[in-house]
C-alpha atoms as a PDB file:
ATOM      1  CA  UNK A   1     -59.519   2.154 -13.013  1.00  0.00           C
ATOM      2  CA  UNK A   2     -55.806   2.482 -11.487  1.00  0.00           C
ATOM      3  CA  UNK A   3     -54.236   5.616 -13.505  1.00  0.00           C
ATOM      4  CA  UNK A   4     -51.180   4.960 -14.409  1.00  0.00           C
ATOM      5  CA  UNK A   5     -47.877   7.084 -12.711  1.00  0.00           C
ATOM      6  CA  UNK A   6     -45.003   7.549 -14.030  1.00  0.00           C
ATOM      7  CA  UNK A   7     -43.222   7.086 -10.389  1.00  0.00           C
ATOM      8  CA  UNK A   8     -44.761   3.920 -10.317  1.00  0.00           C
ATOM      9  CA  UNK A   9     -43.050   0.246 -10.261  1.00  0.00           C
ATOM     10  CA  UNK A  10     -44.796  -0.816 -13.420  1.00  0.00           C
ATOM     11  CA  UNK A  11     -44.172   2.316 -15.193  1.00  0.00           C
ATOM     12  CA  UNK A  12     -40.689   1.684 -14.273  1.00  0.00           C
ATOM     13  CA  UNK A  13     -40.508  -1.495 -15.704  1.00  0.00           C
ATOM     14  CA  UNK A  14     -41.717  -0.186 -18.758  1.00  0.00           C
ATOM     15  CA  UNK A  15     -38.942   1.610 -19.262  1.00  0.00           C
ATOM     16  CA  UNK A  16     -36.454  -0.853 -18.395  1.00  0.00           C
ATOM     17  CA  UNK A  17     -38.360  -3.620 -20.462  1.00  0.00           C
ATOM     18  CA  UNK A  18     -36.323  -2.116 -23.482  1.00  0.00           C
ATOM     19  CA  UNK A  19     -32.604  -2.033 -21.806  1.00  0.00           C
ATOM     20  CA  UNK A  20     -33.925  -5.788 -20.324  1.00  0.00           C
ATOM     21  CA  UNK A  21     -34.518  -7.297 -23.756  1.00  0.00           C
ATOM     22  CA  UNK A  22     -31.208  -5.893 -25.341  1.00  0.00           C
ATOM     23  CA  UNK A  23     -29.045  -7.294 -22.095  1.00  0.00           C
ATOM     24  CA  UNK A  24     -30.788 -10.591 -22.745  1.00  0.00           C
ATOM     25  CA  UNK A  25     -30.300 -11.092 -26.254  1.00  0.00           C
ATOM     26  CA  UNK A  26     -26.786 -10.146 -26.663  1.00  0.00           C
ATOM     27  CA  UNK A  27     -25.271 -10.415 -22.944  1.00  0.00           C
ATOM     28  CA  UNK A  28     -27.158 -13.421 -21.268  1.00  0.00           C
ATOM     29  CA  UNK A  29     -28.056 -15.671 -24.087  1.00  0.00           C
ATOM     30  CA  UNK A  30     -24.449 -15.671 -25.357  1.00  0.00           C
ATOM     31  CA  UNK A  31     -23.124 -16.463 -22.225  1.00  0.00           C
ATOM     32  CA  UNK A  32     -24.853 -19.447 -21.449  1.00  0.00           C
ATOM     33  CA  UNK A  33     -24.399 -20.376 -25.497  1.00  0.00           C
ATOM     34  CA  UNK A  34     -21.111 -20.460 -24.768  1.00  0.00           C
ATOM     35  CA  UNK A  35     -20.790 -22.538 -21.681  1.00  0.00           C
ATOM     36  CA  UNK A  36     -22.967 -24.888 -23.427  1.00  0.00           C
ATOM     37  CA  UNK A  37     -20.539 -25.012 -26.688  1.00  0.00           C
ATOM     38  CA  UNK A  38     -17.962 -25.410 -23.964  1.00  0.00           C
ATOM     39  CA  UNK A  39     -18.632 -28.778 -23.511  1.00  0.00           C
ATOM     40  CA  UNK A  40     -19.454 -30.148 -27.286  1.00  0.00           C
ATOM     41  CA  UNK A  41     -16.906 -30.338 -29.685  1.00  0.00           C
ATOM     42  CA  UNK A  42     -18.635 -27.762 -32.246  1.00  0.00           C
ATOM     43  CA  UNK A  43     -16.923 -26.581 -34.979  1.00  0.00           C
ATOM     44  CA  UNK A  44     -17.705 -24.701 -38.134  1.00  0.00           C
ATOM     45  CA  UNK A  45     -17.025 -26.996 -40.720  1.00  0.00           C
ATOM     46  CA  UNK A  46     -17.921 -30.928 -41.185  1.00  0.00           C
ATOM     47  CA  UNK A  47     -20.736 -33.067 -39.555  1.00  0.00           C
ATOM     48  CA  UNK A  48     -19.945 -31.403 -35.804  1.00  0.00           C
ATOM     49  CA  UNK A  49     -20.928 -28.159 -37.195  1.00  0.00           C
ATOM     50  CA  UNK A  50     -24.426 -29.209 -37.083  1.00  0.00           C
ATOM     51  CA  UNK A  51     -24.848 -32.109 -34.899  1.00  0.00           C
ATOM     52  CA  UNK A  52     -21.865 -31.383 -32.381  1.00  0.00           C
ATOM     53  CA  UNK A  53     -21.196 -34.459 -29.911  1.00  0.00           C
ATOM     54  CA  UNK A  54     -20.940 -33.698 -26.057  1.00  0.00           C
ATOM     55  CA  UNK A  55     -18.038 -34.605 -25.030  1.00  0.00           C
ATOM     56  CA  UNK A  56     -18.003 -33.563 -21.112  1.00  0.00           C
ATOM     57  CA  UNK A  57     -14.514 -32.181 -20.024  1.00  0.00           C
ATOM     58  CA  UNK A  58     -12.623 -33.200 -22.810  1.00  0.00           C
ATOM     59  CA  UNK A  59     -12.113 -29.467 -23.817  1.00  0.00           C
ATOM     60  CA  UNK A  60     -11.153 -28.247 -20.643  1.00  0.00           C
ATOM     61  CA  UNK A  61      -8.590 -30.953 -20.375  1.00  0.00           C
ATOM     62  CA  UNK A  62      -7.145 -30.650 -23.510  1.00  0.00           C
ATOM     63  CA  UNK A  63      -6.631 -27.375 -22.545  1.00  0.00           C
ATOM     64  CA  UNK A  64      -4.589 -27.867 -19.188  1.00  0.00           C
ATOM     65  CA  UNK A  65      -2.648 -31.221 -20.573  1.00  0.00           C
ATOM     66  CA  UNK A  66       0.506 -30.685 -18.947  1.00  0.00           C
ATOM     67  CA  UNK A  67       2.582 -32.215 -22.138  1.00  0.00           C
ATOM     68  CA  UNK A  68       1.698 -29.170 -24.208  1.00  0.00           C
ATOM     69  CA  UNK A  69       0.404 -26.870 -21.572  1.00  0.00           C
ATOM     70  CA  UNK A  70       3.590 -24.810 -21.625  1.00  0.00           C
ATOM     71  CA  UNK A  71       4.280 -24.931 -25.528  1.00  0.00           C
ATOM     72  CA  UNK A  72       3.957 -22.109 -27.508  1.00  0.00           C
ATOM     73  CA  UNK A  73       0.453 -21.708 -29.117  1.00  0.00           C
ATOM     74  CA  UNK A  74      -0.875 -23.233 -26.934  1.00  0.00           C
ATOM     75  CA  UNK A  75      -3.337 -22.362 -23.755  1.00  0.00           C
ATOM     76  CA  UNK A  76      -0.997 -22.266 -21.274  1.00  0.00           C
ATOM     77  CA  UNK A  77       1.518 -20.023 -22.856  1.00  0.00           C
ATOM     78  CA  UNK A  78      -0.930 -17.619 -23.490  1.00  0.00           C
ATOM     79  CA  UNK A  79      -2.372 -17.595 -20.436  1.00  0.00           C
ATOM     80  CA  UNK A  80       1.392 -17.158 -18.587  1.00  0.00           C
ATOM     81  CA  UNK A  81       1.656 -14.821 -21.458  1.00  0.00           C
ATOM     82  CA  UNK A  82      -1.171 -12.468 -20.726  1.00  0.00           C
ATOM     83  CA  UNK A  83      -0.377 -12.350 -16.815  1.00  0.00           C
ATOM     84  CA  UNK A  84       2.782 -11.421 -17.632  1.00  0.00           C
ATOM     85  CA  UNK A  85       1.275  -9.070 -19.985  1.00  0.00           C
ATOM     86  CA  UNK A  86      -0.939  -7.712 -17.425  1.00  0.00           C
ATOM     87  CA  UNK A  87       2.129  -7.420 -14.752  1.00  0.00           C
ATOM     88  CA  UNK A  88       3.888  -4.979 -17.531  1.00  0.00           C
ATOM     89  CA  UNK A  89       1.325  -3.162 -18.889  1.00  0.00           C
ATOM     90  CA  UNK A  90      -1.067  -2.313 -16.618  1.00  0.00           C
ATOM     91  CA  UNK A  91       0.121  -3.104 -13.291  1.00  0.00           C
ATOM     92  CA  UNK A  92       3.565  -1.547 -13.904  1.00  0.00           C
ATOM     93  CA  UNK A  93       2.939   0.548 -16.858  1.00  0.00           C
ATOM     94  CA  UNK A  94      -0.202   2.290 -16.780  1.00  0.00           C
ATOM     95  CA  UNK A  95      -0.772   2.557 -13.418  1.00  0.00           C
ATOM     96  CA  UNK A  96       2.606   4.076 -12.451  1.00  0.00           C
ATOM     97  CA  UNK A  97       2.865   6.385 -15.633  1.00  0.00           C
ATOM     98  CA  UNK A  98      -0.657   7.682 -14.915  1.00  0.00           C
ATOM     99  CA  UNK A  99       0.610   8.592 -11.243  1.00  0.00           C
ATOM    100  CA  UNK A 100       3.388   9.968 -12.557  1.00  0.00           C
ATOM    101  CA  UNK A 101       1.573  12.316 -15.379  1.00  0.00           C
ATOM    102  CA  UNK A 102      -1.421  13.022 -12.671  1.00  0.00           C
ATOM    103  CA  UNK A 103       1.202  14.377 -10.087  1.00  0.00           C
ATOM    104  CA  UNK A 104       3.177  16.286 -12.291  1.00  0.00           C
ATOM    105  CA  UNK A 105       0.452  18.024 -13.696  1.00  0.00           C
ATOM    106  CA  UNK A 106      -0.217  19.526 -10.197  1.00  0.00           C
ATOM    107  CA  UNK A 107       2.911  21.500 -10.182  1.00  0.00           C
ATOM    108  CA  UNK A 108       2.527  22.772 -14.165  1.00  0.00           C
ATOM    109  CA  UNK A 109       1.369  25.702 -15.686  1.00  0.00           C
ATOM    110  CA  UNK A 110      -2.251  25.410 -16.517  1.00  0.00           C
ATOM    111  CA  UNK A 111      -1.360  25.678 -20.244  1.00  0.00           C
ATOM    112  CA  UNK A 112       1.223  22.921 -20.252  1.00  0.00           C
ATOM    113  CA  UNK A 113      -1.537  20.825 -18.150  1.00  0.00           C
ATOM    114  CA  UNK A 114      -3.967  21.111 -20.406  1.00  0.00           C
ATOM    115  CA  UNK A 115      -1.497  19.832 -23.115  1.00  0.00           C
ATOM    116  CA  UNK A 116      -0.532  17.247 -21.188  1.00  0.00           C
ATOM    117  CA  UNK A 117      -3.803  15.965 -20.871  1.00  0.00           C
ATOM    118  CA  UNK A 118      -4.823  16.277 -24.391  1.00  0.00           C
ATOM    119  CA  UNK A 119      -1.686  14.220 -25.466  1.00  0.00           C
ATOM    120  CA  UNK A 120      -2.281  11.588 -23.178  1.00  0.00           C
ATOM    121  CA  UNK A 121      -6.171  11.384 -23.471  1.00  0.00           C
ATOM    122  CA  UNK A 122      -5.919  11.444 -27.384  1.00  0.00           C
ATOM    123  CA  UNK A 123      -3.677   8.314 -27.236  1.00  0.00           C
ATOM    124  CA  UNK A 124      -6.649   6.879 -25.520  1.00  0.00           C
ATOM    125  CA  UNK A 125      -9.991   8.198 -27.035  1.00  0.00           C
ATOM    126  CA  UNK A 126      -8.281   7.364 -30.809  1.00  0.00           C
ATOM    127  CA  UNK A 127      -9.816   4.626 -32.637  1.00  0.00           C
ATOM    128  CA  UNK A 128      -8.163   1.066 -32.037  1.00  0.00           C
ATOM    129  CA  UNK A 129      -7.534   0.568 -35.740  1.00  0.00           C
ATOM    130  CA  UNK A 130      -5.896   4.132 -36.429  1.00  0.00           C
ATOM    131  CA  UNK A 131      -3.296   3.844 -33.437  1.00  0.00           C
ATOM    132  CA  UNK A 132      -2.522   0.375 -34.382  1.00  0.00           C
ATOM    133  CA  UNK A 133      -1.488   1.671 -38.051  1.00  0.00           C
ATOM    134  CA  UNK A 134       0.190   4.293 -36.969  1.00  0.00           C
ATOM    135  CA  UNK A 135       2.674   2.541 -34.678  1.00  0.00           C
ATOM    136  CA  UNK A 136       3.014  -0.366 -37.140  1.00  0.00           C
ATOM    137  CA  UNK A 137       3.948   2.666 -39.800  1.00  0.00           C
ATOM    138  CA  UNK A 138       6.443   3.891 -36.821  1.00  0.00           C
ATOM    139  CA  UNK A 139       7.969   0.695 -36.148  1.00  0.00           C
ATOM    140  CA  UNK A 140       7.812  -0.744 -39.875  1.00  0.00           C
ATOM    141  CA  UNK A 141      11.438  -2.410 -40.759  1.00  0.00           C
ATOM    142  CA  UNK A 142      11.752  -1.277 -44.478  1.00  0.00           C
ATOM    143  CA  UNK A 143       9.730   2.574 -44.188  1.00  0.00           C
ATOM    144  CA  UNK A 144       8.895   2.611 -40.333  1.00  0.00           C
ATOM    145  CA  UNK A 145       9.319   6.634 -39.181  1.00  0.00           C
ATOM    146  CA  UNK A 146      11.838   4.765 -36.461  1.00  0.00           C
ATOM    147  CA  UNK A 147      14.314   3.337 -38.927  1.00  0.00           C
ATOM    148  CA  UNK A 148      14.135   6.099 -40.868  1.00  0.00           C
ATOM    149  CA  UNK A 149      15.331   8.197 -38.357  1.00  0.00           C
ATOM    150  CA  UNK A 150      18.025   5.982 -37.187  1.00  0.00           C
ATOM    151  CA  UNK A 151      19.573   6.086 -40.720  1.00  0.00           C
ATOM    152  CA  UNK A 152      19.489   9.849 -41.085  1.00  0.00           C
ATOM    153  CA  UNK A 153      21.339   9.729 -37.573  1.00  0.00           C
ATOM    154  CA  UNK A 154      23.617   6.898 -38.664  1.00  0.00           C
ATOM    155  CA  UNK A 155      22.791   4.212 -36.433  1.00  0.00           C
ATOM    156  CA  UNK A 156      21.962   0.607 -37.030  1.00  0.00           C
ATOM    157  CA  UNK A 157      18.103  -0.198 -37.755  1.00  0.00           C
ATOM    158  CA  UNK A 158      16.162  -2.402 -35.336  1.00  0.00           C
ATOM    159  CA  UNK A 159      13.267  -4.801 -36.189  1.00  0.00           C
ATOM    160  CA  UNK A 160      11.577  -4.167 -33.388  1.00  0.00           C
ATOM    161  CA  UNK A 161       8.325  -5.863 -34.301  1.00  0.00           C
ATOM    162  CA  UNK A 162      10.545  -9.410 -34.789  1.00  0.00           C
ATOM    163  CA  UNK A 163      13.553  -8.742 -32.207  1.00  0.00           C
ATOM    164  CA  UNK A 164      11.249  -7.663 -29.058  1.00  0.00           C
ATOM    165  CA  UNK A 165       7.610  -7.931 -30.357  1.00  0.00           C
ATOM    166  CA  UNK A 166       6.443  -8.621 -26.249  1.00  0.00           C
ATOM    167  CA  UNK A 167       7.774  -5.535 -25.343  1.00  0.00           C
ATOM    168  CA  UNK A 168       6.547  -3.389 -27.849  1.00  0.00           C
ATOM    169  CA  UNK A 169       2.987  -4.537 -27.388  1.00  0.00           C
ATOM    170  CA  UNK A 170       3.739  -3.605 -23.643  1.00  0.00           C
ATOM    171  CA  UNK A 171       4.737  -0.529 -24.277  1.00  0.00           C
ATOM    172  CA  UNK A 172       2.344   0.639 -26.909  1.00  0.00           C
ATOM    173  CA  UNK A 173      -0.588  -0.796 -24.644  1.00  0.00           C
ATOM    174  CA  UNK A 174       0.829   1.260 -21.292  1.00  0.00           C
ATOM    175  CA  UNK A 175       1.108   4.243 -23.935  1.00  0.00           C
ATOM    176  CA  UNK A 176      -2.433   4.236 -24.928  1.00  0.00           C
ATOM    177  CA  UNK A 177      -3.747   3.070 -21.477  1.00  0.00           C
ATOM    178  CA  UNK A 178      -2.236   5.034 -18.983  1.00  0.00           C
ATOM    179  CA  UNK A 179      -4.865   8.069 -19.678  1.00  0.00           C
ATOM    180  CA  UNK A 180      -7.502   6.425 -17.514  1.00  0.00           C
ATOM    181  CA  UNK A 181      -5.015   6.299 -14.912  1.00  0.00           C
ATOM    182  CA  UNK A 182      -3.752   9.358 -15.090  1.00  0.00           C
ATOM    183  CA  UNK A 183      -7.473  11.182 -14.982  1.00  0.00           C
ATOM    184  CA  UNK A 184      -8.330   9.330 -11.844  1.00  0.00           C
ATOM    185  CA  UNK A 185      -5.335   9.900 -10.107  1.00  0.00           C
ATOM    186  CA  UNK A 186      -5.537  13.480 -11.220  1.00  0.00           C
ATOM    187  CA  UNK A 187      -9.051  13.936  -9.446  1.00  0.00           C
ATOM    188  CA  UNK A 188      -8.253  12.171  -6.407  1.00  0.00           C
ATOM    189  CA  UNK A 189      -5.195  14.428  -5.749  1.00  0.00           C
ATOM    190  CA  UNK A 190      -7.882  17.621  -6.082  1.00  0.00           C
ATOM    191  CA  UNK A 191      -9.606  15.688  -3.725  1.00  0.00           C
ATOM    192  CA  UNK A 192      -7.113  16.274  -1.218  1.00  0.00           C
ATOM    193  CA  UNK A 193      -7.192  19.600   1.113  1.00  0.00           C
ATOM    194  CA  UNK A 194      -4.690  22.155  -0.312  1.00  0.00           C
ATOM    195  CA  UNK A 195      -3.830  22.778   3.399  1.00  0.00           C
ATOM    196  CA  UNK A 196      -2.087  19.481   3.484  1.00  0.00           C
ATOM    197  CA  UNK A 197       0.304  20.448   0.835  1.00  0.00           C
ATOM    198  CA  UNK A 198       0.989  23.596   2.174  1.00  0.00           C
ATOM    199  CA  UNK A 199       1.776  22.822   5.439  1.00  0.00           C
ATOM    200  CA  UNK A 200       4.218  19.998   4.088  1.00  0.00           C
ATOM    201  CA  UNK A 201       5.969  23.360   1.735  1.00  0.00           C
ATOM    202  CA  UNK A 202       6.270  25.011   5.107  1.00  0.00           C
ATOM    203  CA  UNK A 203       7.923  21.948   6.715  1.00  0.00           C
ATOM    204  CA  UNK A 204      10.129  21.770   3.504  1.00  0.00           C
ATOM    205  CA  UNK A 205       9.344  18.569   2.527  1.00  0.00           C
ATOM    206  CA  UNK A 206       9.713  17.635  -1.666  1.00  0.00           C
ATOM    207  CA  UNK A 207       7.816  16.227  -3.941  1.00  0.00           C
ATOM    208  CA  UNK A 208       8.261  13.026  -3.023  1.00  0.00           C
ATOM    209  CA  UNK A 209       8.180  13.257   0.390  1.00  0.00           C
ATOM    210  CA  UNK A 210       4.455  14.533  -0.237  1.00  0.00           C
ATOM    211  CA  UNK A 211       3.771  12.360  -2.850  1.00  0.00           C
ATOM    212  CA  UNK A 212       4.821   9.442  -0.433  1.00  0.00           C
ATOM    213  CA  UNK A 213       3.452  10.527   2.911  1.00  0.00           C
ATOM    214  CA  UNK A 214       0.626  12.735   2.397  1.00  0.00           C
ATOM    215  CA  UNK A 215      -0.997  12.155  -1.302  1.00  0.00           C
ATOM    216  CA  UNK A 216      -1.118   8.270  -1.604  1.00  0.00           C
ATOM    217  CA  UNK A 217      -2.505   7.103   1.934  1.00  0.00           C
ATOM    218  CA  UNK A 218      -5.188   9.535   1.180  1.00  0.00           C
ATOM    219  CA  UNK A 219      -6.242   8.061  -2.267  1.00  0.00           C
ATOM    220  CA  UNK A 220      -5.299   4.438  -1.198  1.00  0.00           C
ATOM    221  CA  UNK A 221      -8.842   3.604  -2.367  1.00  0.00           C
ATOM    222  CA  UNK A 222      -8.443   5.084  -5.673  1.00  0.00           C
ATOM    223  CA  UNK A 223      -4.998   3.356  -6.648  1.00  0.00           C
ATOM    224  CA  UNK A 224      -6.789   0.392  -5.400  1.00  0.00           C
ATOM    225  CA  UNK A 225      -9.983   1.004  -7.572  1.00  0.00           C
ATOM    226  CA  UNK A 226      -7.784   1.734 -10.679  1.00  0.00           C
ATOM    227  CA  UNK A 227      -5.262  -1.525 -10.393  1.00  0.00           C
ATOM    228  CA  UNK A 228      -8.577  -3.587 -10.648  1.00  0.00           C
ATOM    229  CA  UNK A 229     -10.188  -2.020 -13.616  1.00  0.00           C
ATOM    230  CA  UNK A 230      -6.911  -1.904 -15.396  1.00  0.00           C
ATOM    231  CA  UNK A 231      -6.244  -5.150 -14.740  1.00  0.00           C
ATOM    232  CA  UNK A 232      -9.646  -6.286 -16.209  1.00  0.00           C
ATOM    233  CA  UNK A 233      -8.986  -3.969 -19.463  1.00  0.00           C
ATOM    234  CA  UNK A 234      -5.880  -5.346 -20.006  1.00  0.00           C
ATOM    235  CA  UNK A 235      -6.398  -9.149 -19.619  1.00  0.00           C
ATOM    236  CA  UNK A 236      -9.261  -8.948 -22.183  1.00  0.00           C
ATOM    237  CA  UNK A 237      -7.480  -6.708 -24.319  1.00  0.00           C
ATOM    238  CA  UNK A 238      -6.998  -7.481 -28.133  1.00  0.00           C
ATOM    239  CA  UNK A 239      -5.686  -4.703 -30.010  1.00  0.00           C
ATOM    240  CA  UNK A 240      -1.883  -5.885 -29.867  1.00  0.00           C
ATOM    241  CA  UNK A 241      -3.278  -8.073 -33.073  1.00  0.00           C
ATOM    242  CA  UNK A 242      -2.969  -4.927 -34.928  1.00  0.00           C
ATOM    243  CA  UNK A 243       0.427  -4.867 -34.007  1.00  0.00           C
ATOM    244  CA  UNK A 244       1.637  -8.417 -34.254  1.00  0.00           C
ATOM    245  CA  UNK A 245      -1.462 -10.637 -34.960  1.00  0.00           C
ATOM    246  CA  UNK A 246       0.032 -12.990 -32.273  1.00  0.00           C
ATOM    247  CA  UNK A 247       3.284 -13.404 -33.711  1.00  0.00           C
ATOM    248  CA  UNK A 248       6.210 -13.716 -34.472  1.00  0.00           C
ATOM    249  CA  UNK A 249       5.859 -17.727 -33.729  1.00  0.00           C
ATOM    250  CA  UNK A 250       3.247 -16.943 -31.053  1.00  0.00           C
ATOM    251  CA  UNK A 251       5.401 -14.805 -28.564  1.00  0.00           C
ATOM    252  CA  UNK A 252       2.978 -12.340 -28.603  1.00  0.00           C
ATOM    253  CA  UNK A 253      -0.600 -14.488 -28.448  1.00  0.00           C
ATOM    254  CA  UNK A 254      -2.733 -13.090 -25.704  1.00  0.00           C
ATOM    255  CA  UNK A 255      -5.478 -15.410 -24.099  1.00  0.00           C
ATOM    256  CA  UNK A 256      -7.786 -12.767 -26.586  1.00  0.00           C
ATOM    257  CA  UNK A 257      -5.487 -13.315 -29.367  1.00  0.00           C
ATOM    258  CA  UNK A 258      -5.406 -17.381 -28.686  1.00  0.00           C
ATOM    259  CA  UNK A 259      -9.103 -17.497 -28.266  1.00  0.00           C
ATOM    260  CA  UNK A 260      -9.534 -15.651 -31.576  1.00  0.00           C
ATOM    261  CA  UNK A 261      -7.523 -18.086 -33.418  1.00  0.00           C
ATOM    262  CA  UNK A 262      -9.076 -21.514 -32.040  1.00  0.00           C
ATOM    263  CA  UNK A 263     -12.370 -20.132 -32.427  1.00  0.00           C
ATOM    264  CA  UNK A 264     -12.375 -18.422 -35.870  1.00  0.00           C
ATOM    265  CA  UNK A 265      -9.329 -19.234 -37.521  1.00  0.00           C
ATOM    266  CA  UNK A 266      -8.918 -22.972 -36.712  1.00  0.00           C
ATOM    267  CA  UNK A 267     -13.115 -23.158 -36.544  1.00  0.00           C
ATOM    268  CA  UNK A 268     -13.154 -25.410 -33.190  1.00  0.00           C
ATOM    269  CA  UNK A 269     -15.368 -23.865 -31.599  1.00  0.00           C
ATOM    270  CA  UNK A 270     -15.518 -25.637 -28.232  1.00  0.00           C
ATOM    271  CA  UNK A 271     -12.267 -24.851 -27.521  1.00  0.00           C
ATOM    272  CA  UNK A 272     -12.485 -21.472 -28.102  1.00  0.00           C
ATOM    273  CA  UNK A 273     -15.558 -21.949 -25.825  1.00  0.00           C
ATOM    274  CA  UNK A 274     -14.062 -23.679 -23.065  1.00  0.00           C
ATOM    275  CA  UNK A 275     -11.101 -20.603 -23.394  1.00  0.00           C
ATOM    276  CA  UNK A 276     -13.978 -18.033 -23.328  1.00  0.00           C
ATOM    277  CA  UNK A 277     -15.458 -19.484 -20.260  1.00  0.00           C
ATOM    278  CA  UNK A 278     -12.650 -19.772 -18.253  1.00  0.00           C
ATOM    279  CA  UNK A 279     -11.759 -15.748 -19.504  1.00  0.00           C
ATOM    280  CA  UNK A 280     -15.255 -15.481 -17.854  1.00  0.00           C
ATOM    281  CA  UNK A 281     -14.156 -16.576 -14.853  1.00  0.00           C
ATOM    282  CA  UNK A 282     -11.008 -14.728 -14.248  1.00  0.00           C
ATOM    283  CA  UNK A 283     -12.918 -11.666 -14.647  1.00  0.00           C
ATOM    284  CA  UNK A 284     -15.517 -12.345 -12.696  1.00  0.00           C
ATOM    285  CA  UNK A 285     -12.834 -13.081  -9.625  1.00  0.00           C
ATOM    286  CA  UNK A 286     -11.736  -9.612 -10.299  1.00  0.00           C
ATOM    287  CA  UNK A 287     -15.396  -8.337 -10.224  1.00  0.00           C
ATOM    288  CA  UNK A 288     -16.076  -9.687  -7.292  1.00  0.00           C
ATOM    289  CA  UNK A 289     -12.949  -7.967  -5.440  1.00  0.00           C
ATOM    290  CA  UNK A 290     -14.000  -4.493  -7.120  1.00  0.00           C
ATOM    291  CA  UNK A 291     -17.129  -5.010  -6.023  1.00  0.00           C
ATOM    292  CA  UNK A 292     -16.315  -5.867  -2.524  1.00  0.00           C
ATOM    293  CA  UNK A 293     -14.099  -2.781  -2.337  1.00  0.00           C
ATOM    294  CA  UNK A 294     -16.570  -0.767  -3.425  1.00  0.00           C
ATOM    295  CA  UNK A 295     -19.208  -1.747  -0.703  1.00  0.00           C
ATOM    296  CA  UNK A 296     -16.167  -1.556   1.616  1.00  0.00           C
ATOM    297  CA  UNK A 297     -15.434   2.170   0.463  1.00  0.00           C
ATOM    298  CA  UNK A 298     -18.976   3.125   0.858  1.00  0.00           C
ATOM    299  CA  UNK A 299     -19.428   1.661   4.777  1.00  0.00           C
ATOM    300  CA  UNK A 300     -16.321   3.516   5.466  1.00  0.00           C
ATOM    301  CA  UNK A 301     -17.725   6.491   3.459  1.00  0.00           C
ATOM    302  CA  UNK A 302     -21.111   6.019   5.600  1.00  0.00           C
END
């Protein structure tokens, strides 16, 4: 009789049987539910609820008709939407706010950098439901913290949750995102040999000179590394519904928020399907290129 090893492949798979079974029920199963629903025209309520019809395409055409695709509420606007979204947020936003915050930390007092980072990283580890409150109380028309202020100081109030509602999820988004940012960026400066910087003080260079020629060729890979994951976060991201729950008029309806409404507010769920899968698809392109940086980084690395 074999004895059994802990070391061994079966006693590995053992141990991964567990993981295996959970990542089947509720990441593999749904996924191919969903492509499946993608092509019926399911919906909660009525006869197709039970006995949906497959209708092919249908869903994925309705979806890029070019009479509507461009209206508001409707797939194409979101989708335009959310890259522009994504352009703001994360691409501009987070990623150059986090550079910013990481850099300047480097040249701080180790008591005001370890405030910094508390500020930022609370903004980021804080439940989704509590920040969302809290910035709707801020920006609140009749009793927002904002207007109240702006009376005491005698200025005119703003609705800035009607007037600019885009902008504000943009900027409350970059506000609560750019901590990820900035702690990457932060290691991969310590990364770089002190010696650099202090031969660049001897030449008299500034800080931007060294921020420009010295610290981001060197952590090329990381700014690259971070623009992709942020980019995923972001495209997939729903909690500007706390905020704005897709409005005013849907100027503020993500691809998350749009699929959320076809899907469980308007109860077709092939469409909401059909959105999911092409979601699915998008971030799997960006997968793909983090992953093939990655294995890039590591040849280089070997």
């Amino acid at each position: 009789m074999k004895k059994f090893s802990l070391l061994s492949t079966r006693a590995g798979a053992v141990f991964l049987a567990p993981a295996a079974a959970l990542v089947g029920v509720f990441v593999i199963i749904p996924f191919f539910w969903v492509i499946v629903v993608s092509f019926t025209n399911k919906t909660l309520l009525g006869r197709t609820a039970v006995d949906p019809d497959f209708v092919g395409l249908q869903n994925y055409f309705t979806l890029f008709n070019p009479a509507t695709f461009f209206t508001r509420g409707q797939f194409g606007f979101s989708l335009i939407l959310t890259v522009q979204f994504v352009l703001f947020s994360a691409l501009i936003g987070q990623a150059l706010l986090g550079l910013i915050l990481a850099w300047l930390s480097q040249s701080v007092s180790p008591t005001l950098k370890n405030f910094l980072q508390t500020a930022v990283i609370a903004a980021w580890i804080l439940p989704e439901v509590v920040i969302g409150f809290a910035w709707f109380a801020f920006l609140d028309y009749d009793n927002g913290t904002l207007n109240m202020i702006m009376r005491c100081l005698g200025l005119p109030q703003a609705d800035l949750l009607l007037q600019q509602p885009f902008w504000v999820i943009v900027v409350f988004n970059t506000w609560r995102g750019a901590a990820f940012s900035m702690m990457l960026f932060n290691s991969a400066f310590q990364s770089i040999p002190p010696s650099y910087f202090q031969a660049a003080d001897v030449a008299g260079a500034s800080s931007w000179q060294k921020l420009r020629d010295i610290a981001l060729p060197l952590i090329r890979g990381h700014v690259v590394t971070d623009l992709i994951l942020i980019t995923m976060w972001t495209f997939n991201v729903f909690t500007p519904f706390l905020l704005t729950s897709g409005g005013p008029s849907y100027r503020t309806e993500l691809l998350s928020i749009y699929t959320y409404r076809v899907a469980f507010k308007d109860f077709e769920f092939g469409r909401g399907a059909a959105v999911g899968v092409i979601i699915m698809l998008i971030n799997l392109a960006f997968a793909l290129v983090y992953l093939q940086i990655a294995k890039k980084k590591k040849a280089e690395a070997e």
